[in-house]
Structure formats: structure tokens, C-alpha cells
N, C-alpha and C. Protein backbone atom coordinates (compact mmCIF):
# COMPACT_ATOMS: atom_id res chain seq x y z
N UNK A 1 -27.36 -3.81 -1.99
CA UNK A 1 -26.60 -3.10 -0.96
C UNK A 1 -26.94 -1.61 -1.03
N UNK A 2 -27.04 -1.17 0.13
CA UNK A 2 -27.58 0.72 0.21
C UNK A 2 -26.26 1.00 -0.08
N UNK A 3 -26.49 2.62 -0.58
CA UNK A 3 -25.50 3.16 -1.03
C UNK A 3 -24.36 3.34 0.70
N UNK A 4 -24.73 3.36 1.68
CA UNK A 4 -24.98 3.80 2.98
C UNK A 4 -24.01 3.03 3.46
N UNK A 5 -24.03 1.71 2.96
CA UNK A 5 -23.12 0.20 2.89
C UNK A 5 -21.92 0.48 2.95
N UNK A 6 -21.96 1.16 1.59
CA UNK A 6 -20.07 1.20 0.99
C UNK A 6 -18.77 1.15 1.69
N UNK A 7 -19.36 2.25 3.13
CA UNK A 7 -18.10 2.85 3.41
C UNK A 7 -17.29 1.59 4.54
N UNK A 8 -18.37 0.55 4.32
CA UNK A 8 -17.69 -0.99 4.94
C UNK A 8 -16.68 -1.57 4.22
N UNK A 9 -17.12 -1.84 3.10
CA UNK A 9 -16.60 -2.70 2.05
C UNK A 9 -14.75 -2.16 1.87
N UNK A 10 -14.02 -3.50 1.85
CA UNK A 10 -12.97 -2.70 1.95
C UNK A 10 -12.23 -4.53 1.08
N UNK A 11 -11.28 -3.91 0.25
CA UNK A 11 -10.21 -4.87 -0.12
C UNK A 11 -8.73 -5.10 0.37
N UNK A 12 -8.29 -6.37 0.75
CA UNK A 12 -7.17 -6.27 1.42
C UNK A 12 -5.89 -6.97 0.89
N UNK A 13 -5.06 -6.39 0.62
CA UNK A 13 -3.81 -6.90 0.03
C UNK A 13 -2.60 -6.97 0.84
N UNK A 14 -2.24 -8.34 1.79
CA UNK A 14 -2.08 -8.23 2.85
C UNK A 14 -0.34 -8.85 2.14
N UNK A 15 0.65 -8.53 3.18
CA UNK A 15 2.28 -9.55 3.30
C UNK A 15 2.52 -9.43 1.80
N UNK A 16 2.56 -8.17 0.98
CA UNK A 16 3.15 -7.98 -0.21
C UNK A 16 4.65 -7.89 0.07
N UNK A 17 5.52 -8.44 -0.74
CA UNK A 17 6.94 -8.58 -0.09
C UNK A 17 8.23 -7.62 -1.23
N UNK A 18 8.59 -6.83 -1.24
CA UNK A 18 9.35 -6.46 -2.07
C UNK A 18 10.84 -5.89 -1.74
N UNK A 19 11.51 -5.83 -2.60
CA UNK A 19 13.32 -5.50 -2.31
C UNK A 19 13.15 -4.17 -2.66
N UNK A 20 13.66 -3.41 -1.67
CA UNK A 20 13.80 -1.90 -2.41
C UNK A 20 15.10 -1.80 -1.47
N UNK A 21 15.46 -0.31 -1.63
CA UNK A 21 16.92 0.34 -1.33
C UNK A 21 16.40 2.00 -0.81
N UNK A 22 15.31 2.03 0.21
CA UNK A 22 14.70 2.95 0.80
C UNK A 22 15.78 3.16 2.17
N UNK A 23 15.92 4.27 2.45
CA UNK A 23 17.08 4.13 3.90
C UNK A 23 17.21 5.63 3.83
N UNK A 24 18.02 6.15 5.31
CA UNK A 24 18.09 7.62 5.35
C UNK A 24 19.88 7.05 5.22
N UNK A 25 20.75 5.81 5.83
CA UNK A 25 21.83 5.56 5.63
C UNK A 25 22.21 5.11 4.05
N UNK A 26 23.63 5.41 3.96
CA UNK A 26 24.33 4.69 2.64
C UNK A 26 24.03 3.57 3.00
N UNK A 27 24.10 2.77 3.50
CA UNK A 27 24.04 1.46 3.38
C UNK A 27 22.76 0.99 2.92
N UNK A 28 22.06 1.08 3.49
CA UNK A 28 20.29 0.77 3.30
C UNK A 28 20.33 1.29 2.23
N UNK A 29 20.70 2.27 0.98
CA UNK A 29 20.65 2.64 -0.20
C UNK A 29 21.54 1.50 -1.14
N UNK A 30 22.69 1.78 -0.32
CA UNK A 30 23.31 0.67 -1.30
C UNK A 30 22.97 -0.86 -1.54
N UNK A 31 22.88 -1.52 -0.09
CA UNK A 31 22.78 -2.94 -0.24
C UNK A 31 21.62 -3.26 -0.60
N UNK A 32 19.85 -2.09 0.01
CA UNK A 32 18.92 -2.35 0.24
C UNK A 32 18.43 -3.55 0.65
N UNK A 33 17.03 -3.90 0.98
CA UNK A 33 16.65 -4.54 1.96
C UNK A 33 14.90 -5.30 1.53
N UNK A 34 14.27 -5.99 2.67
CA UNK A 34 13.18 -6.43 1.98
C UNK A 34 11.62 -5.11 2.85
N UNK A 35 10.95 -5.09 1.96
CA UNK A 35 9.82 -4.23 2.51
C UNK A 35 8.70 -4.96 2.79
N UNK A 36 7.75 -5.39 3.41
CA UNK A 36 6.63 -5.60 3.67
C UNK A 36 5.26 -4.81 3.85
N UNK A 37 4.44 -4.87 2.64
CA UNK A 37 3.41 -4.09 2.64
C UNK A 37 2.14 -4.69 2.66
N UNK A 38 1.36 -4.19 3.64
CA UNK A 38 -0.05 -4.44 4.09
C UNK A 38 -1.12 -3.37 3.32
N UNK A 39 -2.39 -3.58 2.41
CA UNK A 39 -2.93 -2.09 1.94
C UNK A 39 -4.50 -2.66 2.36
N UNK A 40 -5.60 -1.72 2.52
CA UNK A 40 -6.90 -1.76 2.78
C UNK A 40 -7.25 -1.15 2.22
N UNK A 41 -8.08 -1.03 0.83
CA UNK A 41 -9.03 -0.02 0.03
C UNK A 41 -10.26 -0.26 0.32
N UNK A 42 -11.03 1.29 0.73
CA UNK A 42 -11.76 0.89 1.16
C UNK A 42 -12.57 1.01 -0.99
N UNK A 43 -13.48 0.62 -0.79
CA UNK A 43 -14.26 0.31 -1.92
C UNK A 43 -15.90 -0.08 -2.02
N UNK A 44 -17.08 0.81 -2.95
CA UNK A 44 -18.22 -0.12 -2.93
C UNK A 44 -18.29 -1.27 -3.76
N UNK A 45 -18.11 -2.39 -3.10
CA UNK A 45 -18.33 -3.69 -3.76
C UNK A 45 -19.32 -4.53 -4.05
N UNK A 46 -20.19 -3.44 -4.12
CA UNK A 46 -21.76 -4.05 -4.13
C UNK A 46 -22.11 -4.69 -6.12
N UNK A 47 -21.21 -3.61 -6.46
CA UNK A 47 -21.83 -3.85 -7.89
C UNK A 47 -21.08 -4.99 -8.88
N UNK A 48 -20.10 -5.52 -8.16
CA UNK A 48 -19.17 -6.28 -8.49
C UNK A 48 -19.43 -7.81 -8.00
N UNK A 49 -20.24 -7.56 -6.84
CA UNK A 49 -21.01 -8.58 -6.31
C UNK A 49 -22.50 -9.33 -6.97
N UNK A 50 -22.64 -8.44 -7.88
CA UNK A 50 -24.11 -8.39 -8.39
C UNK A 50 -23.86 -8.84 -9.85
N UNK A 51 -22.68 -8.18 -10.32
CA UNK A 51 -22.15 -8.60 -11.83
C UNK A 51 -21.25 -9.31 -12.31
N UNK A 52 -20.35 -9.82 -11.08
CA UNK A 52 -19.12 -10.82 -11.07
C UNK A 52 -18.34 -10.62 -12.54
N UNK A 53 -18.24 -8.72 -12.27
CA UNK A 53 -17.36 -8.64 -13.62
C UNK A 53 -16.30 -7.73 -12.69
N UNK A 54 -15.34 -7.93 -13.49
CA UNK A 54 -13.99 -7.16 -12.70
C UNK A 54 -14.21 -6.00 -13.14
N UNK A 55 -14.86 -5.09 -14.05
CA UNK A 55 -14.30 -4.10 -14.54
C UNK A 55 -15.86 -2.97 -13.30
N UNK A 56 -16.00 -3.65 -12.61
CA UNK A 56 -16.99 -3.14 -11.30
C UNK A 56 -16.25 -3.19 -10.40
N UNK A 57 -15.26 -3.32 -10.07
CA UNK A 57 -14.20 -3.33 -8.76
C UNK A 57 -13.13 -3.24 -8.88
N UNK A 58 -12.14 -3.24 -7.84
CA UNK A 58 -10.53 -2.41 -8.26
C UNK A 58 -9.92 -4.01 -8.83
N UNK A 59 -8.89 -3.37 -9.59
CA UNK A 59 -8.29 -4.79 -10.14
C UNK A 59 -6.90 -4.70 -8.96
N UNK A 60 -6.93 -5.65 -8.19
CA UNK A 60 -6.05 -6.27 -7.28
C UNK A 60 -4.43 -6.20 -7.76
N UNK A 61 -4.71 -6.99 -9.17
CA UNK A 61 -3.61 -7.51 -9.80
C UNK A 61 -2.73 -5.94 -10.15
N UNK A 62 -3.47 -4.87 -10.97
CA UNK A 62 -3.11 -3.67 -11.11
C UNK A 62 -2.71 -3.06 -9.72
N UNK A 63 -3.11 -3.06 -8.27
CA UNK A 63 -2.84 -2.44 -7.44
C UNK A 63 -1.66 -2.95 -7.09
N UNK A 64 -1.07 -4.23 -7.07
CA UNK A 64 0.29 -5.16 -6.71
C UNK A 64 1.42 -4.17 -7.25
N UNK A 65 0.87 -4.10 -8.72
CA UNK A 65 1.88 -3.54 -10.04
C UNK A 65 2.76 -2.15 -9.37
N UNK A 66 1.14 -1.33 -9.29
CA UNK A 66 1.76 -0.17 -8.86
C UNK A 66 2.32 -0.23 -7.26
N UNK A 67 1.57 -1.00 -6.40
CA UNK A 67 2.83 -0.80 -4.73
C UNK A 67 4.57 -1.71 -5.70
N UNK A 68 4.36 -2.34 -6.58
CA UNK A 68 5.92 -2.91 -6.76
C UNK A 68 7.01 -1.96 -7.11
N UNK A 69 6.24 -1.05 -8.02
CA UNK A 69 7.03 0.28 -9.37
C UNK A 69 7.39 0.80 -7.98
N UNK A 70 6.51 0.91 -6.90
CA UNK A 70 7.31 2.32 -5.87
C UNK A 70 8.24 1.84 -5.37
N UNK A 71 7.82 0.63 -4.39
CA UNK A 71 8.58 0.11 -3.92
C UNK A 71 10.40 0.00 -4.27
N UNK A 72 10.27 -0.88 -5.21
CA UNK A 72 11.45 -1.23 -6.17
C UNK A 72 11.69 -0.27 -6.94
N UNK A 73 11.31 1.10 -7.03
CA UNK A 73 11.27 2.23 -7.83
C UNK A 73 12.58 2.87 -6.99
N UNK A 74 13.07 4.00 -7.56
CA UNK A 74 13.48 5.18 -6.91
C UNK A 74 13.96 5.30 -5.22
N UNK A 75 14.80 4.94 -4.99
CA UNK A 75 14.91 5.37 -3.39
C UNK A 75 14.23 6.38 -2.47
N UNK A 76 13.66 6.32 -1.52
CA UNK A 76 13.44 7.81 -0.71
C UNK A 76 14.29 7.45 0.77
N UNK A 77 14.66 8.48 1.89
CA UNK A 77 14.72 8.28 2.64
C UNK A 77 13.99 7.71 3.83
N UNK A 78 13.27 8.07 3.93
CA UNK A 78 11.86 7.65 4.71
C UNK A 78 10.62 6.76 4.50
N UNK A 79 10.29 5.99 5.44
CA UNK A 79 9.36 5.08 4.93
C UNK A 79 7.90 5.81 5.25
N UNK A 80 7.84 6.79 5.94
CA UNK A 80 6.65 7.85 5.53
C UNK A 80 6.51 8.37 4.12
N UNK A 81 7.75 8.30 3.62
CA UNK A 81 7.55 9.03 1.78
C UNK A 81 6.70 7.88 1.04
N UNK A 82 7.77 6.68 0.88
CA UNK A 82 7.20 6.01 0.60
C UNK A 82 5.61 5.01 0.37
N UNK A 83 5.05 5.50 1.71
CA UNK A 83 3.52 4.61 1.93
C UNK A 83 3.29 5.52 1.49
N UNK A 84 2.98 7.36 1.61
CA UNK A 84 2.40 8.28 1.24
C UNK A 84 2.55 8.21 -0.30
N UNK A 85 3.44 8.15 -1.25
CA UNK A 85 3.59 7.65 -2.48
C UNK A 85 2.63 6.45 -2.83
N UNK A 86 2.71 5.46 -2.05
CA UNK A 86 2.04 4.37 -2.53
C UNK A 86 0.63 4.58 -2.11
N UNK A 87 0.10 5.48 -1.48
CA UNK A 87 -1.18 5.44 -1.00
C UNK A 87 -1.78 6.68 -2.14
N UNK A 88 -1.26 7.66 -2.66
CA UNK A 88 -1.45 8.50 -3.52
C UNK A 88 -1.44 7.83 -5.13
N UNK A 89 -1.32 6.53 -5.34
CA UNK A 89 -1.02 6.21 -6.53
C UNK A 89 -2.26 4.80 -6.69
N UNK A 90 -2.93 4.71 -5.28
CA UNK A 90 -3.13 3.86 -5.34
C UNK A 90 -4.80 4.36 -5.19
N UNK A 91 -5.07 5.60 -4.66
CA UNK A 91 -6.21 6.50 -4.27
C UNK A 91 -6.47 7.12 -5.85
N UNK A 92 -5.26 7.12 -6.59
CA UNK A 92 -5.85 7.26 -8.02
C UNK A 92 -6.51 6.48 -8.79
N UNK A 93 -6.88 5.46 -8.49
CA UNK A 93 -7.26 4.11 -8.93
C UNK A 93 -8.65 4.41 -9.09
N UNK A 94 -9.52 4.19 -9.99
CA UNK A 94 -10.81 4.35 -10.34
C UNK A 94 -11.53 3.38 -8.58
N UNK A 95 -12.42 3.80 -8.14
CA UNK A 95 -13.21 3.46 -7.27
C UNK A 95 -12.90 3.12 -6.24
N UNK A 96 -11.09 3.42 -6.16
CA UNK A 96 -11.02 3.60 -4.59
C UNK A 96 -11.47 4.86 -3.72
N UNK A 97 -11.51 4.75 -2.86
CA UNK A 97 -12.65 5.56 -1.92
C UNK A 97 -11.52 6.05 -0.94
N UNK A 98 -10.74 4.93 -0.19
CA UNK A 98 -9.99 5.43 0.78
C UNK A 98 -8.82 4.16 0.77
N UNK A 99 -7.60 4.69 1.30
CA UNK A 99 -6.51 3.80 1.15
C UNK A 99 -5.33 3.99 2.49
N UNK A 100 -5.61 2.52 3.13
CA UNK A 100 -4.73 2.73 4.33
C UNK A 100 -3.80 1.51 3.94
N UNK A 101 -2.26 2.51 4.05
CA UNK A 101 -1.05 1.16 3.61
C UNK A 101 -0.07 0.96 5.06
N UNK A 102 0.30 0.39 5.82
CA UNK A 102 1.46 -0.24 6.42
C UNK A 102 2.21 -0.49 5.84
N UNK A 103 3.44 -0.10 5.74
CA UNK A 103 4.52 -0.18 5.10
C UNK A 103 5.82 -0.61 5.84
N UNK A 104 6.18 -1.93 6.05
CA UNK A 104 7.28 -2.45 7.31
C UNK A 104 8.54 -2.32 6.90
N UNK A 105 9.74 -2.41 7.87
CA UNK A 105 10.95 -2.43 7.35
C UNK A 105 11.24 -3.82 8.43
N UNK A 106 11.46 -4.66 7.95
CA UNK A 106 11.54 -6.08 8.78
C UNK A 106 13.04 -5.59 9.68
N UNK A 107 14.05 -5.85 8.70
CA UNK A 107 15.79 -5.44 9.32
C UNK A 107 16.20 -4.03 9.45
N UNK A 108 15.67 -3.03 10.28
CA UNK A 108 15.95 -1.74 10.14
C UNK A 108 17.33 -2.09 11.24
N UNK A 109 18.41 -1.31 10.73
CA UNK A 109 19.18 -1.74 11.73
C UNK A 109 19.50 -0.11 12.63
N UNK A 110 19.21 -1.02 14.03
CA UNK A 110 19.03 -0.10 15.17
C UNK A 110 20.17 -1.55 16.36
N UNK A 111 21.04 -0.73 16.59
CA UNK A 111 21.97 -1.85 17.66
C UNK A 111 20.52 -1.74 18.98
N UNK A 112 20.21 -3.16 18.99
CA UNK A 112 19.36 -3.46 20.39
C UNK A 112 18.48 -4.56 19.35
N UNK A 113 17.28 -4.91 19.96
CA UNK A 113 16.70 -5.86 19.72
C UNK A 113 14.75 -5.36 18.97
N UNK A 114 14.95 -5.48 18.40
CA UNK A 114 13.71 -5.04 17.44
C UNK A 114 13.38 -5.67 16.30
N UNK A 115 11.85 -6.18 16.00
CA UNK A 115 11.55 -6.88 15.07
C UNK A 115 11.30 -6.34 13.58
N UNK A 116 11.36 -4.98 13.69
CA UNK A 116 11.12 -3.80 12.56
C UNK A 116 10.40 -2.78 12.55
N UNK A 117 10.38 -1.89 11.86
CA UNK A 117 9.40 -0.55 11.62
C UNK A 117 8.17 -0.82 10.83
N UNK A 118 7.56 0.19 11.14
CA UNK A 118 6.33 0.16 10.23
C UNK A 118 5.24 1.40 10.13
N UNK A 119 5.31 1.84 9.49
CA UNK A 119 4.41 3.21 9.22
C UNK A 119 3.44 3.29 8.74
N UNK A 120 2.30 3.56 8.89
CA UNK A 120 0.74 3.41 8.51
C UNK A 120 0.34 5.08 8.15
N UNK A 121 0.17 4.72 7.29
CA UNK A 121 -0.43 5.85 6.18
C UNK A 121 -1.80 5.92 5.76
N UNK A 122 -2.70 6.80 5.86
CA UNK A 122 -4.14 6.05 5.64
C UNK A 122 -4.57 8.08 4.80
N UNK A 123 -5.44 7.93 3.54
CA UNK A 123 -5.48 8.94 2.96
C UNK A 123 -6.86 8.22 2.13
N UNK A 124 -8.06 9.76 2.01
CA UNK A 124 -9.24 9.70 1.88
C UNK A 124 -9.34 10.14 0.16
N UNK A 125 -10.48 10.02 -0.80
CA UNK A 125 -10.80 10.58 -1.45
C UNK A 125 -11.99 11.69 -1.11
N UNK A 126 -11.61 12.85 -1.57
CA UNK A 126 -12.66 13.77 -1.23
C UNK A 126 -13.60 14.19 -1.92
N UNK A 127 -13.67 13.59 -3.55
CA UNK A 127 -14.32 13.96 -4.07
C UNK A 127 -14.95 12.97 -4.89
């Protein structure tokens, strides 16, 4: 694979499901609720392809870990804090390149009819 390749290659960790207590209301703090997270790293996966060793590509299992700690971590008000948290923790990750997270709120409660929120966060490495 050319180096030229890379900026294709991308890993996807799709319908991650977690309970957190994220909300700008008391309630959504107190009772909390379920989150749904979608992430895309982008990544070169060329060499991981060639050596079918994990320690050449992001470990999946480690990226779950850390979207769970935020998730289920600490409250914020906003589900912009949150993906931006999880996309900054997750861009620290040895050989991620670039990291775009969706971050849903299935039951946001809004009186009317709506299937949920969702905020897309997408943040580059620059160096």
C-alpha cells in the first residue's frame, strides 16, 4: 500500500451502547439515560495487513474502554462536550490519524415527536 493510501483506511466502531447521566436538566443527571456511539478512525492499515499483528493497528478493544470511562464517566451538560472528550482521548491513541464520533441521545426529552439527538464531532491529528 502507498503511503498516499492511508488517508482511506479507516476503522469503524459502530452502535456502541452506554448509560451515562449527560443532560443540561436535573433529571437527565439524575435518572440518566442510554447513549449511542458511532466512531471512524481514520488509520494506515497497511502494515497490519501485511503482519496480522495487532500491535500495527489501533486496538479496537482499548478504544471501546476509553468511549465507556467518558461516557459512564463524569456528567457534562452537553453532548458536544462529550464527543469532543471522546474524540480527544481517542486521537491520543498511537496511530490514529483522524477521529470522527456521533454521539446520539436516543430519549432526549423534547414534548413533540422525535427519534433523538446526535452530534458529530470529527477532529484531525496535525502532527
Amino acid at each position: 500500500m502507498a503511503a498516499s493510501d492511508s488517508g482511506r483506511d479507516c476503522i469503524l466502531l459502530e452502535h456502541m451502547v452506554f448509560f451515562g447521566y449527560h443532560g443540561a436538566y436535573a433529571a437527565e443527571r439524575e435518572l440518566g439515560q442510554r447513549f449511542v456511539v458511532d466512531l471512524a478512525l481514520g488509520a494506515d492499515l497497511g502494515p497490519a495487513g501485511i503482519s496480522d499483528r495487532l500491535e500495527d493497528t489501533v486496538n479496537y478493544v482499548r478504544i471501546f474502554d476509553i468511549v465507556r470511562e467518558i461516557v459512564e464517566g463524569p456528567p457534562c451538560n452537553l453532548l458536544e462536550t462529550v464527543a469532543r472528550r471522546i474524540a480527544k482521548a481517542v486521537l491520543a491513541e498511537e496511530r490514529v490519524e483522524w477521529c470522527r464520533v456521533s454521539l446520539a441521545k436516543p430519549g432526549v426529552a423534547i414534548r413533540g415527536t422525535l427519534a433523538g439527538v446526535t452530534v458529530r464531532v470529527t477532529l484531525r491529528n496535525d502532527g
